[in-house]
PDB file of N, CA and C in Angstrom:
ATOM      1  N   UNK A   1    -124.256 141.165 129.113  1.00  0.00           N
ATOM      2  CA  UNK A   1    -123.386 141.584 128.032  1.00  0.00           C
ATOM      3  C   UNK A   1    -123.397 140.508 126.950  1.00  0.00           C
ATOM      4  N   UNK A   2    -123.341 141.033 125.629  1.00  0.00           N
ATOM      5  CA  UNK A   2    -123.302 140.046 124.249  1.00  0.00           C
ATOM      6  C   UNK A   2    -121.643 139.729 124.575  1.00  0.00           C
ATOM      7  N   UNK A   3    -121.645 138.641 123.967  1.00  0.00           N
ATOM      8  CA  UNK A   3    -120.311 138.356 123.451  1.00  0.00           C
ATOM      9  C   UNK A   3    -120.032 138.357 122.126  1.00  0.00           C
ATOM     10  N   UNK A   4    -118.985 138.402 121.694  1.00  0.00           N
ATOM     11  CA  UNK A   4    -118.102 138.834 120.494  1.00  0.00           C
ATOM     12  C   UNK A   4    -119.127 138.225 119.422  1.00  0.00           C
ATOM     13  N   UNK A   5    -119.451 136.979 119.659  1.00  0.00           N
ATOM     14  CA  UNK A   5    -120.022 136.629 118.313  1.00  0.00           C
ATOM     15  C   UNK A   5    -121.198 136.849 118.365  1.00  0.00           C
ATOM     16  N   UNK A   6    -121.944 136.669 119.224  1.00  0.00           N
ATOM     17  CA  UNK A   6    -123.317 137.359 119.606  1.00  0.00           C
ATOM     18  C   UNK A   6    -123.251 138.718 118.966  1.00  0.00           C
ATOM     19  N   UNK A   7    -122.800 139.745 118.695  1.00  0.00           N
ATOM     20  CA  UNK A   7    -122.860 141.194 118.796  1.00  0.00           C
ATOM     21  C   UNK A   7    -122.333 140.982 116.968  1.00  0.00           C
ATOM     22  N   UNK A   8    -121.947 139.961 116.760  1.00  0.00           N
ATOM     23  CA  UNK A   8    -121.639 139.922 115.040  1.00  0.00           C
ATOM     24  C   UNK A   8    -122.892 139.329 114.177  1.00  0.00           C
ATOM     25  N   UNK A   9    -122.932 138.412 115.179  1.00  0.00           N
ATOM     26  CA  UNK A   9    -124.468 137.680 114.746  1.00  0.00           C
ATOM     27  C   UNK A   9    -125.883 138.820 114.481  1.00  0.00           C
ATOM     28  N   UNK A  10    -125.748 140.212 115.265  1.00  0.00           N
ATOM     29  CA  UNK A  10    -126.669 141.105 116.110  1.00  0.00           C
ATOM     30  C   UNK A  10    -126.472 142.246 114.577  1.00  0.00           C
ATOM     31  N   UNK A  11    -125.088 142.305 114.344  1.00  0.00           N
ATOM     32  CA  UNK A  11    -125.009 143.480 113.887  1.00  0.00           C
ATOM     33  C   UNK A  11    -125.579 143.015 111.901  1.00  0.00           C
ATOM     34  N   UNK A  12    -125.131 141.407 112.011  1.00  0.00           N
ATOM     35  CA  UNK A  12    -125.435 141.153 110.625  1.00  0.00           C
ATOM     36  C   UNK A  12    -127.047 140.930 110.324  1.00  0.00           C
ATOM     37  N   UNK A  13    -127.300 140.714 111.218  1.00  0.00           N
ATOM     38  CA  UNK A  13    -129.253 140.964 111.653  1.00  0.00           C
ATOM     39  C   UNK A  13    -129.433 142.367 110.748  1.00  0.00           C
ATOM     40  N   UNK A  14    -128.953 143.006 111.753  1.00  0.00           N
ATOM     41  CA  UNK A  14    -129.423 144.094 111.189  1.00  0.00           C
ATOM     42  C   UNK A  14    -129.044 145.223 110.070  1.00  0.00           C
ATOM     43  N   UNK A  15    -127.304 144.697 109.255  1.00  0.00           N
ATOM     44  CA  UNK A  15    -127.681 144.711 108.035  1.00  0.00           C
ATOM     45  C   UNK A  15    -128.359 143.970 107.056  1.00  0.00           C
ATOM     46  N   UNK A  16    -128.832 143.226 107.335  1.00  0.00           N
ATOM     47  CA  UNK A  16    -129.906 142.265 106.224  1.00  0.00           C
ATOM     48  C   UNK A  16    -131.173 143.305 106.260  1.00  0.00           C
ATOM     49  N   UNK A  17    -131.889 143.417 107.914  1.00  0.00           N
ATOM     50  CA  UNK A  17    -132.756 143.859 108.078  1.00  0.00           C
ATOM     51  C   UNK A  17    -132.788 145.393 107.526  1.00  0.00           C
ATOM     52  N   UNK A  18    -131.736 146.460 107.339  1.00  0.00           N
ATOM     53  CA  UNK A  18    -131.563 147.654 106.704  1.00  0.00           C
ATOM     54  C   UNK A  18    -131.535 147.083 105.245  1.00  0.00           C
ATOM     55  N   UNK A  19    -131.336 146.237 104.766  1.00  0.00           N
ATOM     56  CA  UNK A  19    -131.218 146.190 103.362  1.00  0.00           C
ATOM     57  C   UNK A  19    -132.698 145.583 102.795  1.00  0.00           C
ATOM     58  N   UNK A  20    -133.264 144.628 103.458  1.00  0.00           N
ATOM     59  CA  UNK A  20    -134.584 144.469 102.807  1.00  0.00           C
ATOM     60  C   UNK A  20    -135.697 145.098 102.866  1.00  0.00           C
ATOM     61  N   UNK A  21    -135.477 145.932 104.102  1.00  0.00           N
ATOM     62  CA  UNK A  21    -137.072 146.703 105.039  1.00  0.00           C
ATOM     63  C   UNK A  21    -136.123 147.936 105.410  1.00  0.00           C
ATOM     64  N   UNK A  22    -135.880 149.154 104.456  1.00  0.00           N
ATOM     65  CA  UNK A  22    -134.852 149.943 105.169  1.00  0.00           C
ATOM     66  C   UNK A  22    -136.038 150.977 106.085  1.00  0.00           C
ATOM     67  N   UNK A  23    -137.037 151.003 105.827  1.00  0.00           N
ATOM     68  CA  UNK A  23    -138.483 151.914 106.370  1.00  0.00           C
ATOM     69  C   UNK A  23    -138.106 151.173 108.141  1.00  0.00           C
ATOM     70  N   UNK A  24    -138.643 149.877 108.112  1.00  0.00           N
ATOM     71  CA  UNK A  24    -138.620 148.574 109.149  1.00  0.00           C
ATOM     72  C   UNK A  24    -137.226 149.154 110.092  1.00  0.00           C
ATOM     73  N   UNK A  25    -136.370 149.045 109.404  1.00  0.00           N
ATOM     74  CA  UNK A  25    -135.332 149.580 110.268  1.00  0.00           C
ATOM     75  C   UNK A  25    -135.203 150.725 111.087  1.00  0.00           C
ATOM     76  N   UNK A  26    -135.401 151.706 110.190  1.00  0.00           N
ATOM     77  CA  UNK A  26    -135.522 152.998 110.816  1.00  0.00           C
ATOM     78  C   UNK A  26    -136.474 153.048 111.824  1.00  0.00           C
ATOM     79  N   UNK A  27    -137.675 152.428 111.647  1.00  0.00           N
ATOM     80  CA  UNK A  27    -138.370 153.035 113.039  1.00  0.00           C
ATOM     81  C   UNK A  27    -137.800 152.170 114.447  1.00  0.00           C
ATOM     82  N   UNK A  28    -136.520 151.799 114.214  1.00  0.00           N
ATOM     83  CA  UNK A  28    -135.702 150.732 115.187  1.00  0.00           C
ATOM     84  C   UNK A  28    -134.761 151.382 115.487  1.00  0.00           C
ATOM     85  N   UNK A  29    -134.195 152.288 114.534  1.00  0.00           N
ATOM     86  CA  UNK A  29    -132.844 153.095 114.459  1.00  0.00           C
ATOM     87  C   UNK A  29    -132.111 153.429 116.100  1.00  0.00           C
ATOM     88  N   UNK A  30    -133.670 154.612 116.462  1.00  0.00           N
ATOM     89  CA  UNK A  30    -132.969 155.240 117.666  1.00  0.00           C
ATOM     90  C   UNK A  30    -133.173 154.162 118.977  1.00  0.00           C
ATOM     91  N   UNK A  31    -134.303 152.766 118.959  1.00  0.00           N
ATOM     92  CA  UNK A  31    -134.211 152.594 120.182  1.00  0.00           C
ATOM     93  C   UNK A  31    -132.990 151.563 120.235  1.00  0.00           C
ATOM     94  N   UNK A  32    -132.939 152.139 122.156  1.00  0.00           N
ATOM     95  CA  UNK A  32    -131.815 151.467 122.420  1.00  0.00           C
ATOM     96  C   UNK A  32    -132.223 150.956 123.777  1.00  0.00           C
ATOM     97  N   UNK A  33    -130.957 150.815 124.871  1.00  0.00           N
ATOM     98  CA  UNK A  33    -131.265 150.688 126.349  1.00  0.00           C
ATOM     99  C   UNK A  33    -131.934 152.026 127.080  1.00  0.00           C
ATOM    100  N   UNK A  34    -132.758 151.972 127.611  1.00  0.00           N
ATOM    101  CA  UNK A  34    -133.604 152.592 128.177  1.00  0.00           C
ATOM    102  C   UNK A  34    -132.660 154.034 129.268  1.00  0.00           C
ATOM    103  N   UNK A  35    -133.019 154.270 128.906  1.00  0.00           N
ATOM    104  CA  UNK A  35    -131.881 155.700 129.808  1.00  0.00           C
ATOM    105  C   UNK A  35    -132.277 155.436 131.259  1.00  0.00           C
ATOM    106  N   UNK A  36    -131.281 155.579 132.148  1.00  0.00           N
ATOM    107  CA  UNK A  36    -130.993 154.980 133.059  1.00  0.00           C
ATOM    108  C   UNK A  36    -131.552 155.763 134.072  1.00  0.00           C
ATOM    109  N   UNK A  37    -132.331 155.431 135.366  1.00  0.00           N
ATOM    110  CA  UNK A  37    -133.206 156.885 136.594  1.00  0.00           C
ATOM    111  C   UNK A  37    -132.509 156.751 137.604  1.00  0.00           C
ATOM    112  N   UNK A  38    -132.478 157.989 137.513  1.00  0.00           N
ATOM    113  CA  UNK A  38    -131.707 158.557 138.997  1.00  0.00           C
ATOM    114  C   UNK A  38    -132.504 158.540 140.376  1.00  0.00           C
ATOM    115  N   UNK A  39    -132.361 157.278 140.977  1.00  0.00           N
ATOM    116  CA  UNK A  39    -133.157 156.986 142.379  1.00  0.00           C
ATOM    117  C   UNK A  39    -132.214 157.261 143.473  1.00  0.00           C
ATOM    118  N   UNK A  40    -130.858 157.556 142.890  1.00  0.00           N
ATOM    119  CA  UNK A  40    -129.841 157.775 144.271  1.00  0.00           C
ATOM    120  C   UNK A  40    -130.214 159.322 144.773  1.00  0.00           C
ATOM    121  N   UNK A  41    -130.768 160.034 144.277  1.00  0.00           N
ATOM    122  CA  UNK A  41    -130.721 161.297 144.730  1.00  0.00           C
ATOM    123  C   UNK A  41    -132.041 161.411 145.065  1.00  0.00           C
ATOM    124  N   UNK A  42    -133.283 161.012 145.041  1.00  0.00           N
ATOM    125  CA  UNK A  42    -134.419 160.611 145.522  1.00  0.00           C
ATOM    126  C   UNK A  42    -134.176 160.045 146.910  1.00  0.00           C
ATOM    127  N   UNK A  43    -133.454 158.465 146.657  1.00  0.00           N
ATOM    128  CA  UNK A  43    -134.097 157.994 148.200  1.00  0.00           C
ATOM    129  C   UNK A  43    -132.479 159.060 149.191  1.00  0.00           C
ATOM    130  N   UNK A  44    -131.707 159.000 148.824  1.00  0.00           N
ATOM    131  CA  UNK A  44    -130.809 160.211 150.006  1.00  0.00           C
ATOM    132  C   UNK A  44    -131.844 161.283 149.669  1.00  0.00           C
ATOM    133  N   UNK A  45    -132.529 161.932 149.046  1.00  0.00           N
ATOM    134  CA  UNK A  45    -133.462 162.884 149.382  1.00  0.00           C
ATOM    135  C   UNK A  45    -134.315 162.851 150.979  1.00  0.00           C
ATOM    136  N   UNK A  46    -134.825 161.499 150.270  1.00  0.00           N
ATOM    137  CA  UNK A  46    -136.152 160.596 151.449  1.00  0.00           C
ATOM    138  C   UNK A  46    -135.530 160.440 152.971  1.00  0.00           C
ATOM    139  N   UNK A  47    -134.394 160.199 152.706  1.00  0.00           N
ATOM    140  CA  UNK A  47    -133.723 159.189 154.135  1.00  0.00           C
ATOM    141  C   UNK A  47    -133.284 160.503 154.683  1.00  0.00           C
ATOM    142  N   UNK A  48    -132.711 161.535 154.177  1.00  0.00           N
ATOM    143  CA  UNK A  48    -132.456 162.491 155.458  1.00  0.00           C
ATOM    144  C   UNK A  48    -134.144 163.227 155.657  1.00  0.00           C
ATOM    145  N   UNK A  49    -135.076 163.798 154.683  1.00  0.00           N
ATOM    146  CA  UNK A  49    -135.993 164.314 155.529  1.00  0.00           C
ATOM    147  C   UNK A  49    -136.417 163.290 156.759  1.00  0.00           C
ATOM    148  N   UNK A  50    -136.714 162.097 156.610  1.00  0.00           N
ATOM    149  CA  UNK A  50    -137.277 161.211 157.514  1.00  0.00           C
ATOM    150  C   UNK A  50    -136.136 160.727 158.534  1.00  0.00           C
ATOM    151  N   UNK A  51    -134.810 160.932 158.223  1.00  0.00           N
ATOM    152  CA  UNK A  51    -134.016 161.094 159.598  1.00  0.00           C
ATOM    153  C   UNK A  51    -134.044 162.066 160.173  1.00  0.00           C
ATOM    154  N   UNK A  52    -134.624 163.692 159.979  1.00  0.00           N
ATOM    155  CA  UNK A  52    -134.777 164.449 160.659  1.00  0.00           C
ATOM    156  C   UNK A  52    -136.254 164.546 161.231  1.00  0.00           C
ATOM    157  N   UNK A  53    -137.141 163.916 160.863  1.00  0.00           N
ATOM    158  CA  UNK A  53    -138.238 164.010 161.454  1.00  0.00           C
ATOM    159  C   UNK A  53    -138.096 162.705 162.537  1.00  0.00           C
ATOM    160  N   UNK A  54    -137.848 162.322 162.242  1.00  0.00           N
ATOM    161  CA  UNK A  54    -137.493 161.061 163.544  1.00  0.00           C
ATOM    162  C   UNK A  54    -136.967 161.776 164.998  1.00  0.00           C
ATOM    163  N   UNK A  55    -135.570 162.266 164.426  1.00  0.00           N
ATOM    164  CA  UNK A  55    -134.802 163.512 165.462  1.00  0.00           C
ATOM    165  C   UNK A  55    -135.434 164.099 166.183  1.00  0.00           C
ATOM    166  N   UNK A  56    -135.868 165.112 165.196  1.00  0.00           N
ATOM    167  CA  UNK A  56    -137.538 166.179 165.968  1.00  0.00           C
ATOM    168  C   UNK A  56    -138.362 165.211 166.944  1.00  0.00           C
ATOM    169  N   UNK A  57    -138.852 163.918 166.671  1.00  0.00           N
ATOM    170  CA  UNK A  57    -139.561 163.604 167.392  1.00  0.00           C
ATOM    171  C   UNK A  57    -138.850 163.107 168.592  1.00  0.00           C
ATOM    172  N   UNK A  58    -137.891 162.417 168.232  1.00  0.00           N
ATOM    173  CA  UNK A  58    -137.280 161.641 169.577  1.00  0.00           C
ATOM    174  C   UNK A  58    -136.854 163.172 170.490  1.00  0.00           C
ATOM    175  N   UNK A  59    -136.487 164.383 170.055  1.00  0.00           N
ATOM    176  CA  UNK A  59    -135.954 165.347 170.893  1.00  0.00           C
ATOM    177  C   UNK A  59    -137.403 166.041 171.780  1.00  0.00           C
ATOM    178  N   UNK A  60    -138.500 166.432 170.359  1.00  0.00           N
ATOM    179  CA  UNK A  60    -139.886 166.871 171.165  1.00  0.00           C
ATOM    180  C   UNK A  60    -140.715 166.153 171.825  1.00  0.00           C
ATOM    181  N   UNK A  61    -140.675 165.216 170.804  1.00  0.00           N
ATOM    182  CA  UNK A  61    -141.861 164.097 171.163  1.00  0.00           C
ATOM    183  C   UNK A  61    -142.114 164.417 172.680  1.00  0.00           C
ATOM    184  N   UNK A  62    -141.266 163.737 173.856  1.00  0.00           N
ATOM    185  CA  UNK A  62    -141.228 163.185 174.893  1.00  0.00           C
ATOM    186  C   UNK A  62    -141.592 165.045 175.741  1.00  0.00           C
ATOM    187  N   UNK A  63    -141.218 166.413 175.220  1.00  0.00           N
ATOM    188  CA  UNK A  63    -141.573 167.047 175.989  1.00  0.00           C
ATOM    189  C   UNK A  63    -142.730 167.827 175.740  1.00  0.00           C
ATOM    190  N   UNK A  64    -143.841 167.280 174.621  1.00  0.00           N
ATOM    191  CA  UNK A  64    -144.874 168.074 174.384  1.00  0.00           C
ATOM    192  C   UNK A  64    -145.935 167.317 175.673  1.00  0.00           C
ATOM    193  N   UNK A  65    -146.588 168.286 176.195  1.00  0.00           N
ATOM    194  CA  UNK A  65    -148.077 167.997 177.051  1.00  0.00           C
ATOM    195  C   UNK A  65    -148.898 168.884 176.897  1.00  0.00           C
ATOM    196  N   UNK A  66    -149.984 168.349 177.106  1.00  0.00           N
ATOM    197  CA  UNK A  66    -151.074 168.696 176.875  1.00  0.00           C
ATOM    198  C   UNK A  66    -151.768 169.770 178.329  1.00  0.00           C
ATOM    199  N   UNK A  67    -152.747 170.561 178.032  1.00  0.00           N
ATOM    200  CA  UNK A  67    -153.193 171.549 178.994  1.00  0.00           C
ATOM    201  C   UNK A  67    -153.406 170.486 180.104  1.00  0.00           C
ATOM    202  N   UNK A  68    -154.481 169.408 179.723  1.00  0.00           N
ATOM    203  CA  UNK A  68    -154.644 168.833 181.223  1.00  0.00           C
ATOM    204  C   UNK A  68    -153.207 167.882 182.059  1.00  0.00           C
ATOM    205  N   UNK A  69    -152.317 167.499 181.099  1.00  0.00           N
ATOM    206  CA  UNK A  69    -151.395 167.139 181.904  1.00  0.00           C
ATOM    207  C   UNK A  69    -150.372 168.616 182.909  1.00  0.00           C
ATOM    208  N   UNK A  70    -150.774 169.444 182.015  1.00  0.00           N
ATOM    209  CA  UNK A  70    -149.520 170.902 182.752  1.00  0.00           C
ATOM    210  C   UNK A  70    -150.620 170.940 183.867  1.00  0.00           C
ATOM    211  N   UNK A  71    -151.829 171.280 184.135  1.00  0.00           N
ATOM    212  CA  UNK A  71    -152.621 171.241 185.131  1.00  0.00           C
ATOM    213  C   UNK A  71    -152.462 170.603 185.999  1.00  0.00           C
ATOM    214  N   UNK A  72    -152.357 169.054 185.801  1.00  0.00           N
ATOM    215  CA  UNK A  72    -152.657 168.175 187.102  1.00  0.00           C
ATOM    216  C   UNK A  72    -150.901 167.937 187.706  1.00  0.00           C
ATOM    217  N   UNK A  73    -149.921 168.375 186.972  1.00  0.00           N
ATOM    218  CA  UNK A  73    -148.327 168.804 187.353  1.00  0.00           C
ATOM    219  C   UNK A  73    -148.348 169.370 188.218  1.00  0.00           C
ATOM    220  N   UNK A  74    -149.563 170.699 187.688  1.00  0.00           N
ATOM    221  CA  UNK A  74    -149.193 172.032 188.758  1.00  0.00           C
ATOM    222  C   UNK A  74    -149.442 171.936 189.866  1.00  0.00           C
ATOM    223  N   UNK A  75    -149.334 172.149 191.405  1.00  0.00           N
ATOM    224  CA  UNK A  75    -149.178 171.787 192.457  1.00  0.00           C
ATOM    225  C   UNK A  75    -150.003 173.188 193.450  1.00  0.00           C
ATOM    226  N   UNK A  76    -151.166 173.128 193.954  1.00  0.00           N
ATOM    227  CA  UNK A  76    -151.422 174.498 194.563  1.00  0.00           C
ATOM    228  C   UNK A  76    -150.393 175.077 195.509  1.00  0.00           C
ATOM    229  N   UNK A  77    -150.312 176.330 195.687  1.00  0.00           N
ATOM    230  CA  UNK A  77    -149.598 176.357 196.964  1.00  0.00           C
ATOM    231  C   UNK A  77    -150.016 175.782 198.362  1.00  0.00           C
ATOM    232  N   UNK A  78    -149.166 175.579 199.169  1.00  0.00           N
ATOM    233  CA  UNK A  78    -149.697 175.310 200.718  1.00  0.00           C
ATOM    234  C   UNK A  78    -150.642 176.149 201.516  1.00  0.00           C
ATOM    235  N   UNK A  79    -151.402 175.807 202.099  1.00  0.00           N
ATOM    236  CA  UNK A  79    -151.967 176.891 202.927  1.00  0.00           C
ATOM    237  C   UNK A  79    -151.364 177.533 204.072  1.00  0.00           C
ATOM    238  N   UNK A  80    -151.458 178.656 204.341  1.00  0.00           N
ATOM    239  CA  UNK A  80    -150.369 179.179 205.188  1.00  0.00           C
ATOM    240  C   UNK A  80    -151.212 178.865 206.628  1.00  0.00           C
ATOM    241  N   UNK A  81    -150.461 178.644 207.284  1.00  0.00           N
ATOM    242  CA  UNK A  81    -150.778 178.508 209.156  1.00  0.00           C
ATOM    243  C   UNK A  81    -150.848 180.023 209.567  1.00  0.00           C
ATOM    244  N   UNK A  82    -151.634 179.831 210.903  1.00  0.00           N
ATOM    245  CA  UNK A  82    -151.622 181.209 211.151  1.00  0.00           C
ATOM    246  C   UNK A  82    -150.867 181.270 212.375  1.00  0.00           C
ATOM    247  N   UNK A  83    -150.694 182.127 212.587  1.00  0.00           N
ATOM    248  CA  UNK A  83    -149.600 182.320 214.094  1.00  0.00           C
ATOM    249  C   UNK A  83    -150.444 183.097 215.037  1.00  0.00           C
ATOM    250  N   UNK A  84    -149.846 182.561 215.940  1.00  0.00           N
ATOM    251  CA  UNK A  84    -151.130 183.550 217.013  1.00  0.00           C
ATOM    252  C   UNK A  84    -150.046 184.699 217.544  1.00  0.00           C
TER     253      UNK A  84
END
């Protein structure tokens, strides 16, 4: 932030500068501080998709297998005895 005399010092700048170069000025007129970006609604965008993909994984992750693991799980049946 300027202070009081800073911002008097600033403003008499730039009536001198409107009075000798009024062209000079104008193409100065509109800039100012840079308009300000909205990153709060971006990264809370970011942070819940990627807290829910985390979720998904920690909930699926651990129960997806693959054909040869369901295979070598599966257990044949017993063979049956015979009875006389």
């Amino acid at each position: 932030m300027l202070s009081e005399s800073e911002r008097e010092t600033l403003h008499e700048i730039q009536r001198k500068l409107s009075g000798d170069d009024p062209d000079f000025a104008r193409y100065f007129h509109g800039v100012g501080p840079p308009a300000p970006v909205v990153h709060r609604q971006s990264a809370r965008a970011s942070f819940v998709v990627v807290t829910e993909m985390v979720i998904a994984l920690a909930v699926v992750g651990p129960n997806i297998l693959t054909d040869t693991q369901i295979s070598a799980l599966t257990v044949p049946p017993a063979p049956r005895r015979r009875t006389k």
